[in-house]
N, C-alpha and C. Protein backbone atom coordinates (compact mmCIF):
# COMPACT_ATOMS: atom_id res chain seq x y z
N UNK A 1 29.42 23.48 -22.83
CA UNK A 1 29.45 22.34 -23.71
C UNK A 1 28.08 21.68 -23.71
N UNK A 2 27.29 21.58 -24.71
CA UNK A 2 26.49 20.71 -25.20
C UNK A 2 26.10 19.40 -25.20
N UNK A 3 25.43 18.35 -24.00
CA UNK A 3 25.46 17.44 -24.54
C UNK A 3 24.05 17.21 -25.54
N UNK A 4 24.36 16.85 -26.62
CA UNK A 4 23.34 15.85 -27.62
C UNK A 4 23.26 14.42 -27.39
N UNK A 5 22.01 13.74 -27.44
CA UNK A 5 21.55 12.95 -26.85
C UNK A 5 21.57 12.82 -28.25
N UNK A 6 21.93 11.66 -29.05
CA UNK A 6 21.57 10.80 -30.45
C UNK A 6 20.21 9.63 -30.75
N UNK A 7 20.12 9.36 -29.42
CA UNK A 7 19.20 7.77 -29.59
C UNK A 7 18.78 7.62 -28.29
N UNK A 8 17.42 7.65 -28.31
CA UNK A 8 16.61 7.38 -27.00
C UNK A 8 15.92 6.29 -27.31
N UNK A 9 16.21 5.14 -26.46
CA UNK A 9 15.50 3.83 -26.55
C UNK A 9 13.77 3.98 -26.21
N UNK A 10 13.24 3.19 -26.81
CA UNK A 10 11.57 3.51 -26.85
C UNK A 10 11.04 3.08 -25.49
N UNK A 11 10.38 4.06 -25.18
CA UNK A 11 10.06 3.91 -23.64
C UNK A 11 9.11 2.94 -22.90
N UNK A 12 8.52 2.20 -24.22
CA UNK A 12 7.24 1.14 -23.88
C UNK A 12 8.03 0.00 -23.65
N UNK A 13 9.25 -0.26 -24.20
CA UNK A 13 10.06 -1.40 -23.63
C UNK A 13 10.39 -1.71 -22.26
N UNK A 14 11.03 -2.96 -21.94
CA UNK A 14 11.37 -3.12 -20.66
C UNK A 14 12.93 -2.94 -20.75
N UNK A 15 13.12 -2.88 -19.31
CA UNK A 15 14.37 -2.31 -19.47
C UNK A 15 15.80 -2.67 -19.87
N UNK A 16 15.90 -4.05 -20.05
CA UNK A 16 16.69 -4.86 -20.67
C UNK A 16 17.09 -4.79 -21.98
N UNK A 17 15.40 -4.82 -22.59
CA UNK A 17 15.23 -4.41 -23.93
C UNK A 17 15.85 -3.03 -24.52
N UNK A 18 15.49 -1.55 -23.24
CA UNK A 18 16.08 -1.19 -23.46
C UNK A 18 17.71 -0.89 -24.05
N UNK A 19 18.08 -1.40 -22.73
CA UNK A 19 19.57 -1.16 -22.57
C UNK A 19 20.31 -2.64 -24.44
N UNK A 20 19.62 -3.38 -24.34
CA UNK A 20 19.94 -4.04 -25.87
C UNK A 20 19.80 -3.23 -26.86
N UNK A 21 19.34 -2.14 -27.18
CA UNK A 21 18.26 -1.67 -27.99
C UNK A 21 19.74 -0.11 -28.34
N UNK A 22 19.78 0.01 -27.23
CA UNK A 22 20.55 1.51 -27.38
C UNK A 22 22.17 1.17 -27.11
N UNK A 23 22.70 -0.34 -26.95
CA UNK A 23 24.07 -0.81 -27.22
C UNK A 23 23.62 -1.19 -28.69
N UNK A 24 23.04 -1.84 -28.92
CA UNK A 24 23.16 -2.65 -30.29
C UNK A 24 22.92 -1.12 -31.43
N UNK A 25 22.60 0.17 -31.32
CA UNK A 25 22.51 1.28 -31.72
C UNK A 25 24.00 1.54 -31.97
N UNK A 26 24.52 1.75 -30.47
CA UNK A 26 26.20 2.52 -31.01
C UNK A 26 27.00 1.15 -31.23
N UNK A 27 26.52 0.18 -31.66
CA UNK A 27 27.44 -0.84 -32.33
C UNK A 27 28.49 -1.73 -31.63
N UNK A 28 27.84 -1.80 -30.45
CA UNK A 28 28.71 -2.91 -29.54
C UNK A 28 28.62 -4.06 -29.81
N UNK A 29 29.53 -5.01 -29.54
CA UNK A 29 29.74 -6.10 -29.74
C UNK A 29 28.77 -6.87 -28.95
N UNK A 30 28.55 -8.16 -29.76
CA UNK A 30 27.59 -8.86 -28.87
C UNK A 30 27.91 -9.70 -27.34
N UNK A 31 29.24 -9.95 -27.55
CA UNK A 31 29.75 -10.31 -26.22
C UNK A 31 29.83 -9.13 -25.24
N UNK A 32 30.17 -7.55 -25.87
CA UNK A 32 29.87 -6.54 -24.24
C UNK A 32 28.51 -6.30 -24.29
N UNK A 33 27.16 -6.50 -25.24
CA UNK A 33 26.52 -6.53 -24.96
C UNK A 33 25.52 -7.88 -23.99
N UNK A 34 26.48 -8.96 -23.67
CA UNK A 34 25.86 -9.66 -22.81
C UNK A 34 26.47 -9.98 -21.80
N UNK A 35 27.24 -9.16 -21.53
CA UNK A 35 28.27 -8.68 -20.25
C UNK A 35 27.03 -7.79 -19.61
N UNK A 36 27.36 -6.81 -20.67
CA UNK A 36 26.70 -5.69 -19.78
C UNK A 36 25.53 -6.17 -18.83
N UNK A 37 24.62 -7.08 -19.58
CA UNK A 37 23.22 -7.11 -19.32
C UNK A 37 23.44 -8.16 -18.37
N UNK A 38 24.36 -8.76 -18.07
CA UNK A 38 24.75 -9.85 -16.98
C UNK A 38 24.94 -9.06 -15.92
N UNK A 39 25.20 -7.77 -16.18
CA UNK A 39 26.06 -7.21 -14.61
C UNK A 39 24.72 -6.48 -14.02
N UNK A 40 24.22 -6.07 -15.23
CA UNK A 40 22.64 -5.13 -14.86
C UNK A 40 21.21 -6.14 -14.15
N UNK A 41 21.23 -7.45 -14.70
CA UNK A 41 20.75 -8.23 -13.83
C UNK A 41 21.36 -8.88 -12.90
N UNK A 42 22.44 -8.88 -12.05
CA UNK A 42 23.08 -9.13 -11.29
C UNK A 42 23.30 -8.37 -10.03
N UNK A 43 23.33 -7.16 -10.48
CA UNK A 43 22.87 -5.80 -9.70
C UNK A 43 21.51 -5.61 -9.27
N UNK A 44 20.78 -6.27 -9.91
CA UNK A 44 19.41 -5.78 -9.48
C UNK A 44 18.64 -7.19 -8.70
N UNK A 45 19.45 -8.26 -9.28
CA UNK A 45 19.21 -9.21 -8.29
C UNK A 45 19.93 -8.79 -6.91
N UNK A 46 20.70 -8.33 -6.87
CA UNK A 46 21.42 -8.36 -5.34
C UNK A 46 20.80 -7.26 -4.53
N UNK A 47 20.08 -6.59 -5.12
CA UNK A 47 19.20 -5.67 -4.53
C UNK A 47 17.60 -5.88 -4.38
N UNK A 48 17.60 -7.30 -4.98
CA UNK A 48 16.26 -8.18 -4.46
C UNK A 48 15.10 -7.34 -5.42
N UNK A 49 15.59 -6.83 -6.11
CA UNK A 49 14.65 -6.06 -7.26
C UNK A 49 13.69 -5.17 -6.74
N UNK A 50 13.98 -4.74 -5.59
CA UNK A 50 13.28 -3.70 -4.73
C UNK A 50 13.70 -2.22 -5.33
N UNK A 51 14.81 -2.38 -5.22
CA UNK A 51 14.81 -0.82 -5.37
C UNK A 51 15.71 -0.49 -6.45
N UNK A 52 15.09 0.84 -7.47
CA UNK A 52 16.04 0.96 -8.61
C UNK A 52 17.31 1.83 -8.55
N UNK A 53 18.52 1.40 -9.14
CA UNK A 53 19.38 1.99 -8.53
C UNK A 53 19.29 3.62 -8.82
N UNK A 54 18.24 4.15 -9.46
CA UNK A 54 19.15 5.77 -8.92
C UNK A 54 18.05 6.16 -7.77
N UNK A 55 17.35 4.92 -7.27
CA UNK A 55 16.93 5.59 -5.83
C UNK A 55 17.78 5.58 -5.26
N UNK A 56 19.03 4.56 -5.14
CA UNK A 56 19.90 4.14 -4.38
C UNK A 56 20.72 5.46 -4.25
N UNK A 57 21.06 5.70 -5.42
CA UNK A 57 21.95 7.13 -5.78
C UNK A 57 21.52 8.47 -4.75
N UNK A 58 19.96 9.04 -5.32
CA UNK A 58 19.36 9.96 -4.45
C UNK A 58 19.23 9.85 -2.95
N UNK A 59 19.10 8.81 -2.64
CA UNK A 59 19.29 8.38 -0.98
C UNK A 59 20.62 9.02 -0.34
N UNK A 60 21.29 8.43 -1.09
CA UNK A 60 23.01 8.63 -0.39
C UNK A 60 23.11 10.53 -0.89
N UNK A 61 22.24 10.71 -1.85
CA UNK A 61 23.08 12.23 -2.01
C UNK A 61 22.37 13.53 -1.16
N UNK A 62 21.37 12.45 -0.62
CA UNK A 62 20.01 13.37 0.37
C UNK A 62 20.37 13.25 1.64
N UNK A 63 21.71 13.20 2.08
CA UNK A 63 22.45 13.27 3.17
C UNK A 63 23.56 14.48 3.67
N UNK A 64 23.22 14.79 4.58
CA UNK A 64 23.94 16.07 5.12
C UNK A 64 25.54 15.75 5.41
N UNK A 65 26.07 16.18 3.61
CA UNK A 65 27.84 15.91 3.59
C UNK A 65 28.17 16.66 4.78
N UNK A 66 27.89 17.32 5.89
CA UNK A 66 28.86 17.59 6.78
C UNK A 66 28.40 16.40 8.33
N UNK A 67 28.07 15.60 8.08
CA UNK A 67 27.51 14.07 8.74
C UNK A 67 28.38 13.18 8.28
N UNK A 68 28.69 13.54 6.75
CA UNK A 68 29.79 11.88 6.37
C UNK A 68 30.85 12.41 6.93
N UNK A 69 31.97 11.54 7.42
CA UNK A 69 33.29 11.51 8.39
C UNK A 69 33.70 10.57 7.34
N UNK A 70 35.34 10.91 7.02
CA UNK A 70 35.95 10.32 6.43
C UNK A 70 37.12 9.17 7.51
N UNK A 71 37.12 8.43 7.04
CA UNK A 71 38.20 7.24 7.83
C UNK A 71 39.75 8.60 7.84
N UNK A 72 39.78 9.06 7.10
CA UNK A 72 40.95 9.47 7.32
C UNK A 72 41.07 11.13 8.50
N UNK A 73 39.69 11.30 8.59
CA UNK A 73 39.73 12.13 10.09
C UNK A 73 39.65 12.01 10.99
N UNK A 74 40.29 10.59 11.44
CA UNK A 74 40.53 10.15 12.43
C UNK A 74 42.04 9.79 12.73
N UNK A 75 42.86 9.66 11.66
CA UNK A 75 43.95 9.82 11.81
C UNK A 75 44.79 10.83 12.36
């Protein structure tokens, strides 16, 4: 299966702009579009604007899954 990518937000923007830029594209409403952008600066405040989240992502996936222990193998 194919994915097609329709609309790539312009890359000289910031990233807010972005993310306005490519909702207001597929026609979201203006109230989930200022949801969204509430939760995306909210997220990135709580992360003290240090770090972007798909470092966050690659961190956790650059870990040796036979190291994570699940709560339930201890039962």
């Amino acid at each position: 299966m194919d994915i097609k990518i329709k609309f790539k937000p312009n890359p000289k923007y910031r990233l807010m702009n972005q993310v306005r830029e490519v909702l207001r594209y597929y026609h979201y409403a203006y109230s989930t579009e200022q949801s969204y952008c509430s939760w995306i600066l909210q997220y990135i405040k709580f992360y003290g604007g240090k770090t972007h989240p798909t470092e966050i992502y690659t961190h956790v996936m650059k870990k040796d899954i036979d190291s994570v222990k699940s709560p339930l193998d201890t039962l």
